[in-house]
C-alpha atoms as a PDB file:
ATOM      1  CA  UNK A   1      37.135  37.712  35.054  1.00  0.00           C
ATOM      2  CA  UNK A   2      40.014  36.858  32.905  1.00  0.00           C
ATOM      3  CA  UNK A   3      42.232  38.810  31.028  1.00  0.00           C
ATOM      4  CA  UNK A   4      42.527  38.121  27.314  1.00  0.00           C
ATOM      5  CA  UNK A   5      45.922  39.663  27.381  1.00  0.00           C
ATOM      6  CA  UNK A   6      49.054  37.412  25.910  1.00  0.00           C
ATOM      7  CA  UNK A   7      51.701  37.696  28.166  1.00  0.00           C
ATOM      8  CA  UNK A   8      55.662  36.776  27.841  1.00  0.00           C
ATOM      9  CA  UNK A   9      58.390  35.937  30.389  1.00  0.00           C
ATOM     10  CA  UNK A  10      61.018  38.420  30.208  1.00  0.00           C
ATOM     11  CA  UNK A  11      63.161  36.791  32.591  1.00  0.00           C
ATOM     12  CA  UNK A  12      62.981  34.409  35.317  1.00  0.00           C
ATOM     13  CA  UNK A  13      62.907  30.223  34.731  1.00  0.00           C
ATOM     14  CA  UNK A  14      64.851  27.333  36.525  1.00  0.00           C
ATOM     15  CA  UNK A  15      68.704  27.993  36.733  1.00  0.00           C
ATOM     16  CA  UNK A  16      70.631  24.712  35.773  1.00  0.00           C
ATOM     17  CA  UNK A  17      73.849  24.114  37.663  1.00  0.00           C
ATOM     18  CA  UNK A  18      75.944  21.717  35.750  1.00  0.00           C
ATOM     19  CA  UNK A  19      77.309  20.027  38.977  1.00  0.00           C
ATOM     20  CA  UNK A  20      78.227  16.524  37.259  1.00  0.00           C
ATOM     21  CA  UNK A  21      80.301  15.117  34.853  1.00  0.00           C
ATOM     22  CA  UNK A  22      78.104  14.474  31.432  1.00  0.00           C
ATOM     23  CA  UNK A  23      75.641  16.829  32.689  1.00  0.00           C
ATOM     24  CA  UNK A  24      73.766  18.646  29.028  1.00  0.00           C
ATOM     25  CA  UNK A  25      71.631  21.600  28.520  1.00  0.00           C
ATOM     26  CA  UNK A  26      69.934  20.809  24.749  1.00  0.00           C
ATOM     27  CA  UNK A  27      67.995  23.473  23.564  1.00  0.00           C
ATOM     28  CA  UNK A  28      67.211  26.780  21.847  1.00  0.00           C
ATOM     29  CA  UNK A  29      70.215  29.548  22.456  1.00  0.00           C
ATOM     30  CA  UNK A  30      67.906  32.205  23.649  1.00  0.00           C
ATOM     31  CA  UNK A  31      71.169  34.835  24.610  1.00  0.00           C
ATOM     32  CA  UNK A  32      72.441  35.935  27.631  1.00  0.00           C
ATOM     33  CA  UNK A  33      70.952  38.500  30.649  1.00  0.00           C
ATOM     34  CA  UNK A  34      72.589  39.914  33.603  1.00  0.00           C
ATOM     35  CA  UNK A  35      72.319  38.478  36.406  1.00  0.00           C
ATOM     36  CA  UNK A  36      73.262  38.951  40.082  1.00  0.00           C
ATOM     37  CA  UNK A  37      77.036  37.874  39.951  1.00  0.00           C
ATOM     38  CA  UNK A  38      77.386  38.655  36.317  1.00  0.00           C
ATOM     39  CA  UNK A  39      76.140  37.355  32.701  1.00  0.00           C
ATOM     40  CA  UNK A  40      73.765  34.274  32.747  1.00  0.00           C
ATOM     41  CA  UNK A  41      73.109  32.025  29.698  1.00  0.00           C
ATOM     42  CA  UNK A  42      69.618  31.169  28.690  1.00  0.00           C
ATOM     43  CA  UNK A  43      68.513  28.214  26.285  1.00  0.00           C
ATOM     44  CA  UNK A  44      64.702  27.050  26.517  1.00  0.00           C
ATOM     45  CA  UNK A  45      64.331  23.868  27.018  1.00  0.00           C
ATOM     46  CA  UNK A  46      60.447  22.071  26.239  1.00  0.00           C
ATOM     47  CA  UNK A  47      59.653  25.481  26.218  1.00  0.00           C
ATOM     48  CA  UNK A  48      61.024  25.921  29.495  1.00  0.00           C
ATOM     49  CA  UNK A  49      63.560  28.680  29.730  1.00  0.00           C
ATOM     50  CA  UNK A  50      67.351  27.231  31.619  1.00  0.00           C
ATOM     51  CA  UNK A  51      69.859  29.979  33.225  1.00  0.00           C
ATOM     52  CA  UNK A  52      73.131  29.405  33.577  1.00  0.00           C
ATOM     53  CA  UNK A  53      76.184  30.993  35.217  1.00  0.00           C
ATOM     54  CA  UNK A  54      78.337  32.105  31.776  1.00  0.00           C
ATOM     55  CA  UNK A  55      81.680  31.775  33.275  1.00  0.00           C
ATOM     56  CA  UNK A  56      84.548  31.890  31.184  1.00  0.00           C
ATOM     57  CA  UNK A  57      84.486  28.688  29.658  1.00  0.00           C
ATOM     58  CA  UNK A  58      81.418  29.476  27.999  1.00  0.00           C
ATOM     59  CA  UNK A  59      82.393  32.498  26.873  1.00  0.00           C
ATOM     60  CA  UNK A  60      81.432  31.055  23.102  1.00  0.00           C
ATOM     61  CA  UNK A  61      78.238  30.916  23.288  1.00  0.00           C
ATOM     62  CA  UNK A  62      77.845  34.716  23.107  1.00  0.00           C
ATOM     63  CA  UNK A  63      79.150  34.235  19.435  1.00  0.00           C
ATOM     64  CA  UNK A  64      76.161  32.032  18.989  1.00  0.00           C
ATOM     65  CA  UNK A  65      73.186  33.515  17.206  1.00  0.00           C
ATOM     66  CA  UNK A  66      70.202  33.478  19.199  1.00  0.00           C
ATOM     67  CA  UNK A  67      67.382  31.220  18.302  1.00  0.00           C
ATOM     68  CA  UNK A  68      70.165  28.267  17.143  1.00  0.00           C
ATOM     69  CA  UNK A  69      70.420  24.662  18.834  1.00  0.00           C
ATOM     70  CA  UNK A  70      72.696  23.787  21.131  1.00  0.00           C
ATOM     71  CA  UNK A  71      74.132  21.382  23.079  1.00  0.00           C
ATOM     72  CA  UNK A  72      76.521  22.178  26.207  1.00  0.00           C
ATOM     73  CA  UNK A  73      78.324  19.524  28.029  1.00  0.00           C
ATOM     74  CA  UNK A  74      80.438  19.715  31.363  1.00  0.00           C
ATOM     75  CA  UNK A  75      83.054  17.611  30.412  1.00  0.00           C
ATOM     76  CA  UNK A  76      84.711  17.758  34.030  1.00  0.00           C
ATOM     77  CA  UNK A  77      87.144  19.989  36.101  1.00  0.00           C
ATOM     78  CA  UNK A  78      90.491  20.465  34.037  1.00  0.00           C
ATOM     79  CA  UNK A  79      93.800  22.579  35.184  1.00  0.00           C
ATOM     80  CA  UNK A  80      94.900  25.534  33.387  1.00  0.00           C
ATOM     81  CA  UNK A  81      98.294  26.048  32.566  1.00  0.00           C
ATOM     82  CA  UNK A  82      99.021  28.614  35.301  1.00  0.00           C
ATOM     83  CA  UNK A  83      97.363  25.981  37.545  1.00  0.00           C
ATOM     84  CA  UNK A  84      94.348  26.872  38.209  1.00  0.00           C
ATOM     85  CA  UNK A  85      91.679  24.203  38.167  1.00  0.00           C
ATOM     86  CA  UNK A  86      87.905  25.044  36.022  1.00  0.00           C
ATOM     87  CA  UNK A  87      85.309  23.580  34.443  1.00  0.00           C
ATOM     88  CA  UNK A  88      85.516  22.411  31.275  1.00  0.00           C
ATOM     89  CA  UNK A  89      82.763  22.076  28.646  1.00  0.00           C
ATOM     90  CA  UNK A  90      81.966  20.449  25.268  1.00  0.00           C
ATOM     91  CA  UNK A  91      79.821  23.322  23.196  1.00  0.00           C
ATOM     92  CA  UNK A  92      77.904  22.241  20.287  1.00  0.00           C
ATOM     93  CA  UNK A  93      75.665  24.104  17.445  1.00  0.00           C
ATOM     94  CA  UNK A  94      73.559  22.839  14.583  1.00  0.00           C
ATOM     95  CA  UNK A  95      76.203  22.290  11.716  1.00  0.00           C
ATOM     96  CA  UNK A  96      74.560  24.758   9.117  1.00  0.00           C
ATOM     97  CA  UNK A  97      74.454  27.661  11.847  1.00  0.00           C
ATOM     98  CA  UNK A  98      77.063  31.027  11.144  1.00  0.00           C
ATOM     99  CA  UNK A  99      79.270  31.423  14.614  1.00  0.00           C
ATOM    100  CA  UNK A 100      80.568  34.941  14.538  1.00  0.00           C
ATOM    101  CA  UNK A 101      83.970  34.761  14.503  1.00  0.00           C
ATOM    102  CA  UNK A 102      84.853  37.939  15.910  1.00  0.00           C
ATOM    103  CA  UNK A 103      87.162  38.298  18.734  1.00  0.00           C
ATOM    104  CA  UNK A 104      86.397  41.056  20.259  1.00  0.00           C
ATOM    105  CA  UNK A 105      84.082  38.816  23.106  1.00  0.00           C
ATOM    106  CA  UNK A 106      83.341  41.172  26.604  1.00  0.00           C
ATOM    107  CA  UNK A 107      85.606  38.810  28.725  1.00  0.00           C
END
């Protein structure tokens, strides 16, 4: 017997680790969700739903409405000015989409 029930995901999917230079994440900006060792991102991909550590060089994204297109990048390992080395990335949204622009970001 089958259920006729519709069921959605709530969480869960394959987490992405962008481990190489050039490595992209194209897809739906579905938010962000706690996760174990802090926020995660989450863009669907093919209708496959992508977490992602949101460290703080993606801190953007959480100005990012959910439901737009985007595009994210590692663009390599750069070095701070204090020193400190990180990984940089190249964060891109459909051109007509309204980024909030306010400052107040949790990080």
């Amino acid at each position: 017997m089958t259920s006729a029930k519709r069921w959605k995901q709530l969480s869960g999917g394959s987490f992405f680790k962008f481990a190489e230079e050039g490595d992209t994440l194209e897809g739906i900006w579905q938010g962000t969700q706690a996760g174990k060792f802090g926020e995660n991102g989450i863009v669907e991909m093919n209708g496959e739903r992508k977490q992602f550590t949101l460290n703080a060089a993606l801190k953007d994204l959480i100005r990012v409405p959910p439901g737009t297109e985007v595009r994210i990048t590692y663009t390599g390992k750069q070095m701070s000015k204090s020193g400190n080395e990180f990984k940089a990335f190249e964060i891109l949204v459909e051109d007509n989409v309204q980024v909030d622009d306010d400052e107040d970001v949790p990080f």
